[in-house]
C-alpha atoms as a PDB file:
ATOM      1  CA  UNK A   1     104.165-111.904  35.810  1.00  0.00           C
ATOM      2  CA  UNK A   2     103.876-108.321  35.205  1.00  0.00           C
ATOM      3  CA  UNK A   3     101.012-106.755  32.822  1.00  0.00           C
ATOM      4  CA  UNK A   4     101.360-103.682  30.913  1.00  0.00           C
ATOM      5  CA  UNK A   5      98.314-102.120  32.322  1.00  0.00           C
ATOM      6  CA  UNK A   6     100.015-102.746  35.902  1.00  0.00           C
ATOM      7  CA  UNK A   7     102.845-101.174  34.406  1.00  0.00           C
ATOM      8  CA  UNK A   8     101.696 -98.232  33.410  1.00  0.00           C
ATOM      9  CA  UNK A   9      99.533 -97.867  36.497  1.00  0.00           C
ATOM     10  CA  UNK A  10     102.650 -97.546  38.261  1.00  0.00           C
ATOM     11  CA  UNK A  11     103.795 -95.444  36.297  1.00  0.00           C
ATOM     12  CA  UNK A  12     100.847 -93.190  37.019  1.00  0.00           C
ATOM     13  CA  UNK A  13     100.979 -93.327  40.234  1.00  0.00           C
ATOM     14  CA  UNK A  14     104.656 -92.579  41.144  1.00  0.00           C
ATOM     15  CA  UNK A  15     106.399 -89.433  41.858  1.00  0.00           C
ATOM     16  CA  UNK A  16     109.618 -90.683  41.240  1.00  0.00           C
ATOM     17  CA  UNK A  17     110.546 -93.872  39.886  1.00  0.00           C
ATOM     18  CA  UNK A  18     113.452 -96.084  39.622  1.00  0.00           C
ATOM     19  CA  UNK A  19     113.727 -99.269  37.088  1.00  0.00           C
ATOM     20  CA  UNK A  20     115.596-102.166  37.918  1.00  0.00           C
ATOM     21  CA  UNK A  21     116.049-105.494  35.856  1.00  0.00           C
ATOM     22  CA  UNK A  22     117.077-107.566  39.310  1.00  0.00           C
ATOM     23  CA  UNK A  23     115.787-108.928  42.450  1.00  0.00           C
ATOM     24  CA  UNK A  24     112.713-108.144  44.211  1.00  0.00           C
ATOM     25  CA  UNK A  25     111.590-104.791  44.609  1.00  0.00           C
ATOM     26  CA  UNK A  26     108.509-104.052  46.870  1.00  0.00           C
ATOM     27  CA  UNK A  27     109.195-100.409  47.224  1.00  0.00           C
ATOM     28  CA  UNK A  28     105.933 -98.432  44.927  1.00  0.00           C
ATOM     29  CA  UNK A  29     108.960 -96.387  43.526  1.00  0.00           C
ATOM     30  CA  UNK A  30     110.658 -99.145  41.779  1.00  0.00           C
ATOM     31  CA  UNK A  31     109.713-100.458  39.127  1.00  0.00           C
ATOM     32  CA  UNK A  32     111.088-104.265  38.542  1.00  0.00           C
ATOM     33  CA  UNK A  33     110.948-105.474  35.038  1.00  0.00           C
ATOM     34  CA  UNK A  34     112.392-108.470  35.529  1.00  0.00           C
ATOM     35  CA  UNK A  35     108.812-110.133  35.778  1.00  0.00           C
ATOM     36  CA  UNK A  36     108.005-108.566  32.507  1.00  0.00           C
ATOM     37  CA  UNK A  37     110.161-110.833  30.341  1.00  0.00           C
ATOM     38  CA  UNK A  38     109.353-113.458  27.174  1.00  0.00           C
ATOM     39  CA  UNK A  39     109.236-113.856  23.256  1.00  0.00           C
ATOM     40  CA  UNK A  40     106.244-111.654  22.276  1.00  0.00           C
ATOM     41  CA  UNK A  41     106.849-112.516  18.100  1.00  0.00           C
ATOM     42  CA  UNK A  42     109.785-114.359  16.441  1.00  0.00           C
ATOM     43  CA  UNK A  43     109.744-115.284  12.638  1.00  0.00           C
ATOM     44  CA  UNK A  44     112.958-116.916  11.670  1.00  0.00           C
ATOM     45  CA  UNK A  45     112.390-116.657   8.204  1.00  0.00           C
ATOM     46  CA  UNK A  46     112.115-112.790   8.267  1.00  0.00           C
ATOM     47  CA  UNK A  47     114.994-112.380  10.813  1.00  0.00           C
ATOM     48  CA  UNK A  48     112.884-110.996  12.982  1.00  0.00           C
ATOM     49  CA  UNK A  49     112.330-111.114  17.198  1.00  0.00           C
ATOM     50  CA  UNK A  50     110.392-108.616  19.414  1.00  0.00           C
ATOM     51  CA  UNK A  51     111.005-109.702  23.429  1.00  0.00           C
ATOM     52  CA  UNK A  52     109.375-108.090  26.044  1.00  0.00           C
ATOM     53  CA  UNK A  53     112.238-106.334  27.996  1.00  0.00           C
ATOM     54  CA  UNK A  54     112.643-108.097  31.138  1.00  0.00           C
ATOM     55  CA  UNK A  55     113.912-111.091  28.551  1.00  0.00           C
ATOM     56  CA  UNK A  56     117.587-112.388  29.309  1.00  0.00           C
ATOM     57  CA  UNK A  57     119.812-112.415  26.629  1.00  0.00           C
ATOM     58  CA  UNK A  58     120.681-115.800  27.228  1.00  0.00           C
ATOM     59  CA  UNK A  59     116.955-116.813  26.454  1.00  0.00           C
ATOM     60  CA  UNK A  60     116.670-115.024  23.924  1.00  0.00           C
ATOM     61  CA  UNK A  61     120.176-116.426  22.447  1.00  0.00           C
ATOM     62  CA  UNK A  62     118.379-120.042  22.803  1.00  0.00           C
ATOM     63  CA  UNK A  63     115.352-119.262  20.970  1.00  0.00           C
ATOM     64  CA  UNK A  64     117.688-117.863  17.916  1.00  0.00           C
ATOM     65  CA  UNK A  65     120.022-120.527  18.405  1.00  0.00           C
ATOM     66  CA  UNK A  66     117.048-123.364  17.518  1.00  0.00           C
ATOM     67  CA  UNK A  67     116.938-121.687  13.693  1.00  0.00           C
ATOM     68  CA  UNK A  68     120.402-121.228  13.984  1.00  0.00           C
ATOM     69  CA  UNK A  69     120.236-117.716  14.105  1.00  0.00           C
ATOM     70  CA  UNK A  70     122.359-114.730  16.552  1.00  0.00           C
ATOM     71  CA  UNK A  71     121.739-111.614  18.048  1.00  0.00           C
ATOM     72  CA  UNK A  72     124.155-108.858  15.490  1.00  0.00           C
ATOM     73  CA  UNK A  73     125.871-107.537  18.739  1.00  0.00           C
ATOM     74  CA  UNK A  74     128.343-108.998  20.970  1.00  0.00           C
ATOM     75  CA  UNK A  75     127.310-109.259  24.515  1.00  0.00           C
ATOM     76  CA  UNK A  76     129.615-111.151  27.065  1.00  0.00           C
ATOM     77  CA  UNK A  77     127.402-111.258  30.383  1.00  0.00           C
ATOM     78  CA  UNK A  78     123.844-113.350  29.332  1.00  0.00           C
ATOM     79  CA  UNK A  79     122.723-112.973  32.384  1.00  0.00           C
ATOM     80  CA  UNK A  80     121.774-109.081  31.709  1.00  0.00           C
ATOM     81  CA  UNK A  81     118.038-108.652  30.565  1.00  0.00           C
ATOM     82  CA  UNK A  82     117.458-107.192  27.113  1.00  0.00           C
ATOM     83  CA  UNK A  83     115.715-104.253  28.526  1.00  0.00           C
ATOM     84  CA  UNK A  84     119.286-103.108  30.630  1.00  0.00           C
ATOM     85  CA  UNK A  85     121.753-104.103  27.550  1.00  0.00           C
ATOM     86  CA  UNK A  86     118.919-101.442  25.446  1.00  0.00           C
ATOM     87  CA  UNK A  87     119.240 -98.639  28.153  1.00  0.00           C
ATOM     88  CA  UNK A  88     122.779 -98.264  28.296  1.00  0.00           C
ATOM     89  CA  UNK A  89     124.015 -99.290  24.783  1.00  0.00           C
ATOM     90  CA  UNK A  90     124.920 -97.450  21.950  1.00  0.00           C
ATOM     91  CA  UNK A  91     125.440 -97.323  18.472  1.00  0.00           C
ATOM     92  CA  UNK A  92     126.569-100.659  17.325  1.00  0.00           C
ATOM     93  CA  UNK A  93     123.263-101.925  19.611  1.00  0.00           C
ATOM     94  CA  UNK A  94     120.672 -98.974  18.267  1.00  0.00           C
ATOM     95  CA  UNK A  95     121.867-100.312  14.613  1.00  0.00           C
ATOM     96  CA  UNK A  96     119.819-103.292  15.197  1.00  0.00           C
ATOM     97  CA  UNK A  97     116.873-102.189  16.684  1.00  0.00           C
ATOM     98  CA  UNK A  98     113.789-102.292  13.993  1.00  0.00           C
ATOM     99  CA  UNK A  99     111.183-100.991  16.657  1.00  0.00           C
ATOM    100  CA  UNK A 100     110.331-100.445  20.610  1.00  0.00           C
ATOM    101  CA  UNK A 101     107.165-100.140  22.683  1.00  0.00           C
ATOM    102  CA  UNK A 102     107.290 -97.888  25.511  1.00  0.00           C
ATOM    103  CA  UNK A 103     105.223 -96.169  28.840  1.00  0.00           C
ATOM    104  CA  UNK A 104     106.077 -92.356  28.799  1.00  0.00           C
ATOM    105  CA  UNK A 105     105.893 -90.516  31.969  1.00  0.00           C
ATOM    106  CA  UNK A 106     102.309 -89.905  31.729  1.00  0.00           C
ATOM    107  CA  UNK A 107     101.491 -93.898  31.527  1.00  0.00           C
ATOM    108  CA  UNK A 108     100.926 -94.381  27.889  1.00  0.00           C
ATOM    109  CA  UNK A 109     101.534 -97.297  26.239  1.00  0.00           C
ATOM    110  CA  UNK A 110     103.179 -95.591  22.329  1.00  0.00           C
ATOM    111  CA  UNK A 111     104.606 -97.876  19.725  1.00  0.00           C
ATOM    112  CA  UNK A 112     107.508 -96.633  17.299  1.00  0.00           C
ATOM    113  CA  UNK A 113     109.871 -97.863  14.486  1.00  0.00           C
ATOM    114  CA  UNK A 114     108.011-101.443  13.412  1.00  0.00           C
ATOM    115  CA  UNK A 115     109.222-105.215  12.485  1.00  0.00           C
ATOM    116  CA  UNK A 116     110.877-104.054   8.816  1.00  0.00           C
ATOM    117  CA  UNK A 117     114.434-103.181   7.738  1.00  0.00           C
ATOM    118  CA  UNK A 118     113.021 -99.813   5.899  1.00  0.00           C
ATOM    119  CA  UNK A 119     110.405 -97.848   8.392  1.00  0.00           C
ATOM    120  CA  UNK A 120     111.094 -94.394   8.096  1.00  0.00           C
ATOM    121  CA  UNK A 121     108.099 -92.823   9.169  1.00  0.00           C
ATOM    122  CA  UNK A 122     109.048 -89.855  11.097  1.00  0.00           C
ATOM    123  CA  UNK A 123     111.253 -89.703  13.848  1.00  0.00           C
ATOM    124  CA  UNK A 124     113.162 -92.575  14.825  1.00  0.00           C
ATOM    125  CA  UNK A 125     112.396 -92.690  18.928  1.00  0.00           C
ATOM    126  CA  UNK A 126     112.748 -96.538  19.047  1.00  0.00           C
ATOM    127  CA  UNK A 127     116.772 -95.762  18.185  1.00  0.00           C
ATOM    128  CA  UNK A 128     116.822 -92.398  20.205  1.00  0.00           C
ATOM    129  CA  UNK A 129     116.402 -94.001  23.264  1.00  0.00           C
ATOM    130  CA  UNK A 130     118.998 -96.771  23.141  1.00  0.00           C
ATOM    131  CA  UNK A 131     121.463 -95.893  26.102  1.00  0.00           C
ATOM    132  CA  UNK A 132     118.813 -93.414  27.282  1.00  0.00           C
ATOM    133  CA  UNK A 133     119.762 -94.951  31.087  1.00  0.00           C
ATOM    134  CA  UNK A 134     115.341 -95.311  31.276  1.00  0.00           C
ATOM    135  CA  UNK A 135     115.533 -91.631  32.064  1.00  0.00           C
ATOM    136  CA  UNK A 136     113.524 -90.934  28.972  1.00  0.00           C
ATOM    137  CA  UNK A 137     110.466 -93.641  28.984  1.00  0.00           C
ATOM    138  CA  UNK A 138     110.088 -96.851  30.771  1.00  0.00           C
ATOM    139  CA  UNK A 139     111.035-100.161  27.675  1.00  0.00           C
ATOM    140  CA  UNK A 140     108.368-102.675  27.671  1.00  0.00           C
ATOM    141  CA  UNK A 141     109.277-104.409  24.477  1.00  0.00           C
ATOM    142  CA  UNK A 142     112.239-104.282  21.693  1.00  0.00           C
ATOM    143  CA  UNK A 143     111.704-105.892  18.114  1.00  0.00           C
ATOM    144  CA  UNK A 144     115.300-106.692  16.663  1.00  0.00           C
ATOM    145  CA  UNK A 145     116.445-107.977  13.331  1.00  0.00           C
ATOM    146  CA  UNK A 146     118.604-110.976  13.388  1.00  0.00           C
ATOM    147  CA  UNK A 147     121.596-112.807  11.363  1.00  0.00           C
ATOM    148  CA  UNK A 148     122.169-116.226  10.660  1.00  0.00           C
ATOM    149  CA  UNK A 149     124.762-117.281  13.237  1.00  0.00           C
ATOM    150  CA  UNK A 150     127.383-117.821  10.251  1.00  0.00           C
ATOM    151  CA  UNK A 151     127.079-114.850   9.057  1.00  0.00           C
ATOM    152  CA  UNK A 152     127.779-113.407  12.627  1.00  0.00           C
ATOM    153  CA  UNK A 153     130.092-115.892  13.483  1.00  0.00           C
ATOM    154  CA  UNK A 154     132.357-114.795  10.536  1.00  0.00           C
ATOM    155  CA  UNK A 155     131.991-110.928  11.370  1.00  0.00           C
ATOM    156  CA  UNK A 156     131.934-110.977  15.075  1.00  0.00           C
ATOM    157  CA  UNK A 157     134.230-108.076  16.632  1.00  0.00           C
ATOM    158  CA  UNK A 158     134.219-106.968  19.990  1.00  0.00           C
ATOM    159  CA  UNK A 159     133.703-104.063  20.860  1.00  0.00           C
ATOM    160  CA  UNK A 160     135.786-102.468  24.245  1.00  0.00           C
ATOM    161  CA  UNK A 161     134.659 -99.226  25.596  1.00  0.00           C
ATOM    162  CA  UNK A 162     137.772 -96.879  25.163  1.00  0.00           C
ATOM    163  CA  UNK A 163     139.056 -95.374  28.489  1.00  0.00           C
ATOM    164  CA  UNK A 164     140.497 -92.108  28.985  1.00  0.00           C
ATOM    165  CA  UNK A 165     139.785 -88.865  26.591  1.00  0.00           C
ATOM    166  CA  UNK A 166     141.487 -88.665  23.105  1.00  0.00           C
ATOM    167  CA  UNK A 167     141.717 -85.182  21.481  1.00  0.00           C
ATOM    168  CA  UNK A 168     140.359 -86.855  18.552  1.00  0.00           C
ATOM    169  CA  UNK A 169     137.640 -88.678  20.528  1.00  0.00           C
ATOM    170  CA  UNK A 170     136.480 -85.015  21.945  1.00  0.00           C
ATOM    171  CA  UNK A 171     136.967 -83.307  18.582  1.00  0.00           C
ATOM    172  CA  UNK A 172     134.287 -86.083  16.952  1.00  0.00           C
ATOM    173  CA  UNK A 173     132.008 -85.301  20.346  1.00  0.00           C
ATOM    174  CA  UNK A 174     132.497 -81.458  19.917  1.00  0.00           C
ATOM    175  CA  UNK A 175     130.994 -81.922  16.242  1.00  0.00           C
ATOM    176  CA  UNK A 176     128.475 -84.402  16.794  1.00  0.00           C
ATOM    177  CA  UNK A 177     127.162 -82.226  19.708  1.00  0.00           C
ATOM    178  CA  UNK A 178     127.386 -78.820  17.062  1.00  0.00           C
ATOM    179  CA  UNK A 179     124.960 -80.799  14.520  1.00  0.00           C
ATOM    180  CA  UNK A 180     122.628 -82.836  17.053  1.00  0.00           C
ATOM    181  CA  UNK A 181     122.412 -81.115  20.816  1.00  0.00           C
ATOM    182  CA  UNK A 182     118.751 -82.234  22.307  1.00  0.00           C
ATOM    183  CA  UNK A 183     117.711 -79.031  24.416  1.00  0.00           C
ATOM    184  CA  UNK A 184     114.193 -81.173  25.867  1.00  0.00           C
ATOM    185  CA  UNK A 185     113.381 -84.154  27.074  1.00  0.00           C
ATOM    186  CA  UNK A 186     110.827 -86.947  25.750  1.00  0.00           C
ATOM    187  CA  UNK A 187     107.803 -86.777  28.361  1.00  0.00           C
END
């Protein structure tokens, strides 16, 4: 089991750096979360979870499923780790996310967002980085809220990634890029 201050040691000590969520990775410029994984704080009664990153969804679904409570997003594959569904989701994911504790590229450990439905102090990083690709800061741990499964069960939709390019799908992009463009990146 993985630490954070081995974590962000590696970090530190990498040129380049890959992150993977599978296997066994010896290599010092890949970094294998998969040993970071767990419940770190779960309060049912405040529909409320924060998992270190490495967690599978399918654990995590088990814990929830004891208070009879569900993840708000769909998720077909439980086998994924919490960490990879965060890195390459987007909005209907981010729109759960309550806060996220991450390693930036110079190793340290930074805390955003929090455990309540109404934390708006300053910028909101912990959504930001959903679907990022862990191009932007390496995930250690995600805090979530949470629905009672019947209230999911009764407004579950799936959600199917659209293929091909609609004019009215790059007319949205065109505007959303016009108001929000990010010229940097995160370090």
């Amino acid at each position: 089991m993985q630490t954070i201050g081995e974590i962000q040691k590696k970090v530190r000590n990498a040129s380049q750096l890959r992150i993977t969520n599978f296997g066994s990775a010896s290599s010092s410029e890949v970094l294998n979360m998969i040993s970071y994984s767990g419940v770190v704080e779960y309060f049912p009664e405040e529909l409320v979870i924060t998992v270190k990153s490495g967690t599978l969804i399918k654990e995590i679904n088990q814990v929830l499923g004891e208070n009879n409570q569900a993840l708000p997003f769909f998720i077909e594959n439980s086998d994924k780790t919490i960490g990879s569904l965060y890195s390459t989701s987007g909005s209907d994911f981010s729109d759960s996310v309550l806060g996220v504790q991450i390693i930036n590229g110079k190793g340290d450990l930074l805390n955003f967002g929090g455990q309540v439905m109404k934390n708006v102090a300053g910028y909101d990083v912990s959504r930001l980085l959903v679907g990022s690709m862990g191009k932007l800061a390496v995930i250690t741990q995600i805090s979530f809220k949470v629905f009672p499964e019947k209230m999911v069960q009764e407004r579950s939709v799936r959600l199917e990634k659209r293929s091909g390019d609609s004019p009215l799908r790059k007319q949205i992009e065109k505007r959303l890029k016009d108001v929000f463009d990010p010229y940097g990146v995160f370090v």
